[in-house]
N, C-alpha and C. Protein backbone atom coordinates (compact mmCIF):
# COMPACT_ATOMS: atom_id res chain seq x y z
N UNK A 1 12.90 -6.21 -11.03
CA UNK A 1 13.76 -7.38 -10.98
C UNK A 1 14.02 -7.72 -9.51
N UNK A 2 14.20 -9.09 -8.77
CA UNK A 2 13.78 -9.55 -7.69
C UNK A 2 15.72 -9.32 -7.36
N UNK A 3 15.99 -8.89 -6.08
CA UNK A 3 16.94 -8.63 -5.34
C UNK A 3 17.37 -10.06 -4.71
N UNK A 4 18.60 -11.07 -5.32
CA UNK A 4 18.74 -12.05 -4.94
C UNK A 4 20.76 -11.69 -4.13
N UNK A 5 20.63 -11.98 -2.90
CA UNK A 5 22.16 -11.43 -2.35
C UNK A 5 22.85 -13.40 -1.71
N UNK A 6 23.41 -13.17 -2.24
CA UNK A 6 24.29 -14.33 -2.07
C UNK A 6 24.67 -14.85 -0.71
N UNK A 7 24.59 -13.92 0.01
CA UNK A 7 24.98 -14.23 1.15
C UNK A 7 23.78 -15.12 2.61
N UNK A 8 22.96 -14.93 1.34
CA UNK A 8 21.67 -15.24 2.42
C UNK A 8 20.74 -16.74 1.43
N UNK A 9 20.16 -17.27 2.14
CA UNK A 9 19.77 -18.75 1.82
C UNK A 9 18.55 -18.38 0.64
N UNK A 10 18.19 -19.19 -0.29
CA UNK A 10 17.08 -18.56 -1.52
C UNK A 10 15.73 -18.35 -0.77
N UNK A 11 15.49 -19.03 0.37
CA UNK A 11 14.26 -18.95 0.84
C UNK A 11 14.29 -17.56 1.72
N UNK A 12 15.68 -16.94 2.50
CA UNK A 12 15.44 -15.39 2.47
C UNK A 12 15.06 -14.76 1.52
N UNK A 13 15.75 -14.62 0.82
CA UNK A 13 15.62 -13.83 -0.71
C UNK A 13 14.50 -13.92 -1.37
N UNK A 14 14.17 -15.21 -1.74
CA UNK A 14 12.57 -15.31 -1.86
C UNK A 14 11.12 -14.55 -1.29
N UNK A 15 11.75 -14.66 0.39
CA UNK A 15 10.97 -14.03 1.46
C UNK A 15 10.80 -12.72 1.16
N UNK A 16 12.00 -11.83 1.50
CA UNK A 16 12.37 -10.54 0.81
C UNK A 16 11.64 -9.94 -0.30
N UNK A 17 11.96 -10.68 -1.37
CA UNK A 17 11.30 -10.80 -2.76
C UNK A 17 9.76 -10.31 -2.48
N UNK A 18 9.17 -11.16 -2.10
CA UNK A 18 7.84 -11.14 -1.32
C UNK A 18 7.15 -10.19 -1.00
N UNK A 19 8.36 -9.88 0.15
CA UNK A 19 7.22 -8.71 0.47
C UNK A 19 8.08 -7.53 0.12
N UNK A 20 9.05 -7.51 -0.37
CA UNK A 20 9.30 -6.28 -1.26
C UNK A 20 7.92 -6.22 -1.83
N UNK A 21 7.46 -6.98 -2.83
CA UNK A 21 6.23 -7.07 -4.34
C UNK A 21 4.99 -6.44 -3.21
N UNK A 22 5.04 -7.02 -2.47
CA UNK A 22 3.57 -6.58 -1.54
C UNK A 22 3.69 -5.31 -0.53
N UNK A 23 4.69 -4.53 -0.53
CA UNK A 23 5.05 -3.37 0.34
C UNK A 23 4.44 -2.64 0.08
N UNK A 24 3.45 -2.02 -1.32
CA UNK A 24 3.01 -0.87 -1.35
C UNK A 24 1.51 -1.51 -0.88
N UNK A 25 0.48 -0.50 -0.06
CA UNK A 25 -1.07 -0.66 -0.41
C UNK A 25 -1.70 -0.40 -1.25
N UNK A 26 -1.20 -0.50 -2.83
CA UNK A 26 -1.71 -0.63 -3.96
C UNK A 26 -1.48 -1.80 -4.42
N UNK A 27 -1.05 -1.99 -4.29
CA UNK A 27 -0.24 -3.89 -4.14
C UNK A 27 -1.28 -4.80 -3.49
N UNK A 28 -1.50 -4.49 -2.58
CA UNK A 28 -2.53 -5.14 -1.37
C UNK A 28 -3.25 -4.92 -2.27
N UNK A 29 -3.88 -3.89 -2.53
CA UNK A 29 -5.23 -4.05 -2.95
C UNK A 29 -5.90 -4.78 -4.41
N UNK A 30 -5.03 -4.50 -4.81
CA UNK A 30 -4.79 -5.53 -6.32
C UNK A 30 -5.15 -6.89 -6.06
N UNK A 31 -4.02 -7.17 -5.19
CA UNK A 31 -4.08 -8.88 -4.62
C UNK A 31 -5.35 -9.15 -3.83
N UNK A 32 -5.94 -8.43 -2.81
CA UNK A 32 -7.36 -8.30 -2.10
C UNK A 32 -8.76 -8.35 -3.40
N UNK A 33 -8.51 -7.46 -4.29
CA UNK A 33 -9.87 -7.63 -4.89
C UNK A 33 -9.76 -9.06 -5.60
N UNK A 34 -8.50 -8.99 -6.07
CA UNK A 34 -8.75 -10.34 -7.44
C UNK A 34 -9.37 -11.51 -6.52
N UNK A 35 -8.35 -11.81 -5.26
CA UNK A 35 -9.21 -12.72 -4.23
C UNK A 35 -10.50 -12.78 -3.70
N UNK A 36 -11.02 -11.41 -3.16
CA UNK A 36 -12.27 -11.33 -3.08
C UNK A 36 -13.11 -11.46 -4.17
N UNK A 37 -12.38 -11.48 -5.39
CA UNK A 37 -13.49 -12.03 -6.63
C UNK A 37 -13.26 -13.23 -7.16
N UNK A 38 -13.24 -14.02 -6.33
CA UNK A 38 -13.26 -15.63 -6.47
C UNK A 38 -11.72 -15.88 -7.38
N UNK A 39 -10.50 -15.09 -7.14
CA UNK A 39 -9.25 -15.38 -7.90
C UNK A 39 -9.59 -15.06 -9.48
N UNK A 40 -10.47 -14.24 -9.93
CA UNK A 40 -10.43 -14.27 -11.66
C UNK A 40 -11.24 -12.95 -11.70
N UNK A 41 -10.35 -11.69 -12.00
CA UNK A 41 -10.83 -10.65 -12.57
C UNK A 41 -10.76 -10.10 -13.69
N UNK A 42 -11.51 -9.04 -14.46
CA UNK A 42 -11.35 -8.37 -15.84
C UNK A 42 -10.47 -7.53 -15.33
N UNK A 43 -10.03 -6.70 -15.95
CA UNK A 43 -8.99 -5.28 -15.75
C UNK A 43 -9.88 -4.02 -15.46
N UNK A 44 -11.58 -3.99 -15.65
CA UNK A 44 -12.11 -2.85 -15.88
C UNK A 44 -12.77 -3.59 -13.85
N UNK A 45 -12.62 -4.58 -13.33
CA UNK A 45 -13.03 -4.58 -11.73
C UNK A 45 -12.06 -3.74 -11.39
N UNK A 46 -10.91 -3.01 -11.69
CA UNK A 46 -9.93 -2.97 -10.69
C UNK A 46 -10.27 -1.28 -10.79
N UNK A 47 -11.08 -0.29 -11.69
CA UNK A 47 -11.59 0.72 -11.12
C UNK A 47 -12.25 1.59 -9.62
N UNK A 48 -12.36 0.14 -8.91
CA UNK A 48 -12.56 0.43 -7.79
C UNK A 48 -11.53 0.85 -7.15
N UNK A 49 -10.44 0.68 -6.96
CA UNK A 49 -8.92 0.84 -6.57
C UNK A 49 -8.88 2.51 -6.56
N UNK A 50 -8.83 3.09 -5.36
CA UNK A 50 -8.61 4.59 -5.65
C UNK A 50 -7.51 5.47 -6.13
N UNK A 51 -6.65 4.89 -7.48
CA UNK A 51 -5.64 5.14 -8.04
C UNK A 51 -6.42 5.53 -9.29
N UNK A 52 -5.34 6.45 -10.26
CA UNK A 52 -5.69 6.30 -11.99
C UNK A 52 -5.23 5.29 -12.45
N UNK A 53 -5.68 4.74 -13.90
CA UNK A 53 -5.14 3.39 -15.01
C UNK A 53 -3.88 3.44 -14.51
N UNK A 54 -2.97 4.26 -14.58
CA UNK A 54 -2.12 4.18 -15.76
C UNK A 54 -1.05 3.31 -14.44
N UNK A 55 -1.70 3.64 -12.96
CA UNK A 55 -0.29 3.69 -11.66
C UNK A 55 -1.28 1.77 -11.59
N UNK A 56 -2.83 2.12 -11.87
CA UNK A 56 -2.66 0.23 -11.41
C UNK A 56 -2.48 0.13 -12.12
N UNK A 57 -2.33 0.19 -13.31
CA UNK A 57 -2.02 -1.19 -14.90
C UNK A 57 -0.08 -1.05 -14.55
N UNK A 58 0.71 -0.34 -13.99
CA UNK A 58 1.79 -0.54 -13.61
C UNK A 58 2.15 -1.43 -12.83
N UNK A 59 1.81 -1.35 -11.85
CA UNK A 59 1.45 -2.43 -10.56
C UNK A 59 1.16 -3.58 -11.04
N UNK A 60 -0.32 -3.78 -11.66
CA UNK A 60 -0.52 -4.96 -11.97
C UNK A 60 0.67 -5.43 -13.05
N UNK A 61 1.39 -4.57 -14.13
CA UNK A 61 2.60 -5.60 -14.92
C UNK A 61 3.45 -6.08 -14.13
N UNK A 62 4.11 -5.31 -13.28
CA UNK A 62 5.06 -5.59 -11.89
C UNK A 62 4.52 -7.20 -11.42
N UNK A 63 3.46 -7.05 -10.75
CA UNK A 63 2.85 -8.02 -10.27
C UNK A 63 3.10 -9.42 -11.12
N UNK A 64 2.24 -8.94 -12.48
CA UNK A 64 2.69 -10.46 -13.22
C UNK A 64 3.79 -10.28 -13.63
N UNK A 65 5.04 -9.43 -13.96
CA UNK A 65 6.37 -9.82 -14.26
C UNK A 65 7.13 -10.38 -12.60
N UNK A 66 6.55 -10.08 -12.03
CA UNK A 66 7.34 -10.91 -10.44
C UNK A 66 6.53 -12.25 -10.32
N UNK A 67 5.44 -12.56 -11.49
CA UNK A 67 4.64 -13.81 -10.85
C UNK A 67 3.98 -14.45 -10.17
N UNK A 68 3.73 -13.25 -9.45
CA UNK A 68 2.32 -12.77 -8.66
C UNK A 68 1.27 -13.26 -9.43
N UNK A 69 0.85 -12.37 -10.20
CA UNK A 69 -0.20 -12.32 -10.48
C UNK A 69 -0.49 -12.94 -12.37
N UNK A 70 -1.20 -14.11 -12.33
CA UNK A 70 -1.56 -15.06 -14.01
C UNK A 70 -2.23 -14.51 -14.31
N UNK A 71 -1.81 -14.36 -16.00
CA UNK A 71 -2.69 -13.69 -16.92
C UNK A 71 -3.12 -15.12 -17.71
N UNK A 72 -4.77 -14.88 -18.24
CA UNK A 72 -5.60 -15.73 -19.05
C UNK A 72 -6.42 -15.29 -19.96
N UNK A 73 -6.87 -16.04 -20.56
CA UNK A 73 -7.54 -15.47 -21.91
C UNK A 73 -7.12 -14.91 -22.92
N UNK A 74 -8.02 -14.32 -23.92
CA UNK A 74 -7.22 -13.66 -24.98
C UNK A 74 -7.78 -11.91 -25.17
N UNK A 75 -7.42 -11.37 -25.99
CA UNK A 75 -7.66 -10.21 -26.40
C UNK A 75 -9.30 -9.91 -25.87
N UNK A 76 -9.64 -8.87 -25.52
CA UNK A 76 -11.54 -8.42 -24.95
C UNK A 76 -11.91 -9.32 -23.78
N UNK A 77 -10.76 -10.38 -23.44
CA UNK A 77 -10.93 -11.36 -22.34
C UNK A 77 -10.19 -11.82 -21.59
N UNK A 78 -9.50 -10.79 -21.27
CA UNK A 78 -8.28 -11.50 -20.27
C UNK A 78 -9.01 -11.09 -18.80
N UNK A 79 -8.51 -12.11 -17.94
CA UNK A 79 -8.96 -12.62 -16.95
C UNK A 79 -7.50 -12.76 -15.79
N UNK A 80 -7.16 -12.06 -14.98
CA UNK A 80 -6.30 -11.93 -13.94
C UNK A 80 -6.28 -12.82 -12.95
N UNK A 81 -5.90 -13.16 -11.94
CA UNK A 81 -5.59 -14.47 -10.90
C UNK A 81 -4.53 -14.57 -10.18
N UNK A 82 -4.57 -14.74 -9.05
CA UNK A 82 -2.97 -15.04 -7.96
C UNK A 82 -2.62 -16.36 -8.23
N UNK A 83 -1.36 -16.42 -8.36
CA UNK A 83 -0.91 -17.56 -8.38
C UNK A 83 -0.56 -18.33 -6.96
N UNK A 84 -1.63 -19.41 -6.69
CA UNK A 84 -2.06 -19.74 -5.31
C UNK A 84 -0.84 -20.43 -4.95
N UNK A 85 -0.31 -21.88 -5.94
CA UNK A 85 0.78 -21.91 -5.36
C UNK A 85 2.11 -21.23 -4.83
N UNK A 86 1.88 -20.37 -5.00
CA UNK A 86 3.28 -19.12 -4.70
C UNK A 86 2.63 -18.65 -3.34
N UNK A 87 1.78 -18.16 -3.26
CA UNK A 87 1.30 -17.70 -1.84
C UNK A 87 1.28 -18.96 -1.10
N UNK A 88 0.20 -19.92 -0.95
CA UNK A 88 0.48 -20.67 -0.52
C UNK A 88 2.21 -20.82 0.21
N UNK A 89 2.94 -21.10 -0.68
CA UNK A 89 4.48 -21.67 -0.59
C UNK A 89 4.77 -19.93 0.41
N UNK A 90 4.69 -19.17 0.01
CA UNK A 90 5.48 -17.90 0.92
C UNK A 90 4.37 -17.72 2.03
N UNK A 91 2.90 -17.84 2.17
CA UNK A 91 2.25 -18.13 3.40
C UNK A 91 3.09 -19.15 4.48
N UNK A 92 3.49 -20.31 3.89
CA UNK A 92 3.69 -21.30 4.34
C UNK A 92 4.91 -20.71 5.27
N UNK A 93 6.35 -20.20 4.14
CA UNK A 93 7.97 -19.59 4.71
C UNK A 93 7.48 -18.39 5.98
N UNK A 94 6.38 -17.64 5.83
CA UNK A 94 6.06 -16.69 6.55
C UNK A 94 5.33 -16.87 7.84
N UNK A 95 4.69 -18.06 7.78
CA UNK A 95 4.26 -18.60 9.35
C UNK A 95 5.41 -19.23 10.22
N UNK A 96 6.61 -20.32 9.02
CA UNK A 96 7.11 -20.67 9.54
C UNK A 96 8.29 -19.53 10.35
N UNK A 97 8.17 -18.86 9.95
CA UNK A 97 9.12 -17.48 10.22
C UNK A 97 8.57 -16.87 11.37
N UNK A 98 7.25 -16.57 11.45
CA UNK A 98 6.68 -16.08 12.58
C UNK A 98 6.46 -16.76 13.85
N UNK A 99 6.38 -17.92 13.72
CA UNK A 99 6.62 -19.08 14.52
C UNK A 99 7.59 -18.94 15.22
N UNK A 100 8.67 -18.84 14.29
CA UNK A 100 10.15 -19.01 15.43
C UNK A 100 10.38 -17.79 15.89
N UNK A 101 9.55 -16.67 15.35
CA UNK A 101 9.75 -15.53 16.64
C UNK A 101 8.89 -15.43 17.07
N UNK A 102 7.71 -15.97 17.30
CA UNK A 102 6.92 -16.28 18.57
C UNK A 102 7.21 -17.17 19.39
N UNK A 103 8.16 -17.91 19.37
CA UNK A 103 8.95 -18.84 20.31
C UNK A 103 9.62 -17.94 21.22
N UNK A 104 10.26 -16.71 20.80
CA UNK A 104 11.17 -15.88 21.32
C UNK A 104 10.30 -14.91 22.44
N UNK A 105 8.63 -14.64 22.24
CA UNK A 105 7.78 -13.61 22.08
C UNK A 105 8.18 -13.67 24.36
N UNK A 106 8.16 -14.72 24.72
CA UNK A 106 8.05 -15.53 26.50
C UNK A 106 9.29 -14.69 26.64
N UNK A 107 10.36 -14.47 26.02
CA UNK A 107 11.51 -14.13 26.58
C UNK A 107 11.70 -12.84 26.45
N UNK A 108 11.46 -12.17 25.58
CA UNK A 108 11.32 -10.56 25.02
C UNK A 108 10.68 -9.97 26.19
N UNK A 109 9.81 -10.77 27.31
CA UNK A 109 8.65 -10.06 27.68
C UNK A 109 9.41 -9.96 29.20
N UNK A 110 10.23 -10.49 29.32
CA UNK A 110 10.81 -10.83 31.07
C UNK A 110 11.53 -8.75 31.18
């Protein structure tokens, strides 16, 4: 369940959210293959992943219960996928974020 604190604007929290979901490198790698396979994988590509079933098929529910990651198809055919607009949109909060502390990067350095 996504950590939303009141005190901070939704697009922190969102941010947060974020990369809480993407903190582990099992995480990464989930999100890396499905992309490197043109955004649409089976469940039996993700054997490559040097984990057992049971820790990625965890990950991956995480993933799509945070909305990460779309499920398609039906039964003998489901088909996995990032949900581009969401990256996209937190690519987008995360440059703009890095941006304004690379504005800072001239002054840090004196």
């Amino acid at each position: 369940m996504p950590f939303i604190d009141s005190k901070f604007s939704n697009t922190d929290n969102e941010l947060a959210n974020f990369a809480k979901a993407l903190a582990l490198p099992v995480r990464v790698a989930i999100i890396r293959l499905i992309i490197t396979n043109g955004n649409s994988i089976t469940k039996e590509n993700f054997h490559t992943i040097p984990f057992n079933h049971e820790t990625i098929n965890k990950h991956i529910a995480e993933l799509k219960t945070l909305g990460i990651i779309k499920v398609a198809g039906h039964k003998g055919n489901i088909r996995y996928c990032v949900d581009e607009g969401l990256f996209n949109q937190m690519a987008s909060r995360f440059a703009s974020l890095f941006r304004g502390v690379n504005s800072l990067a001239p002054d840090l350095q004196d």
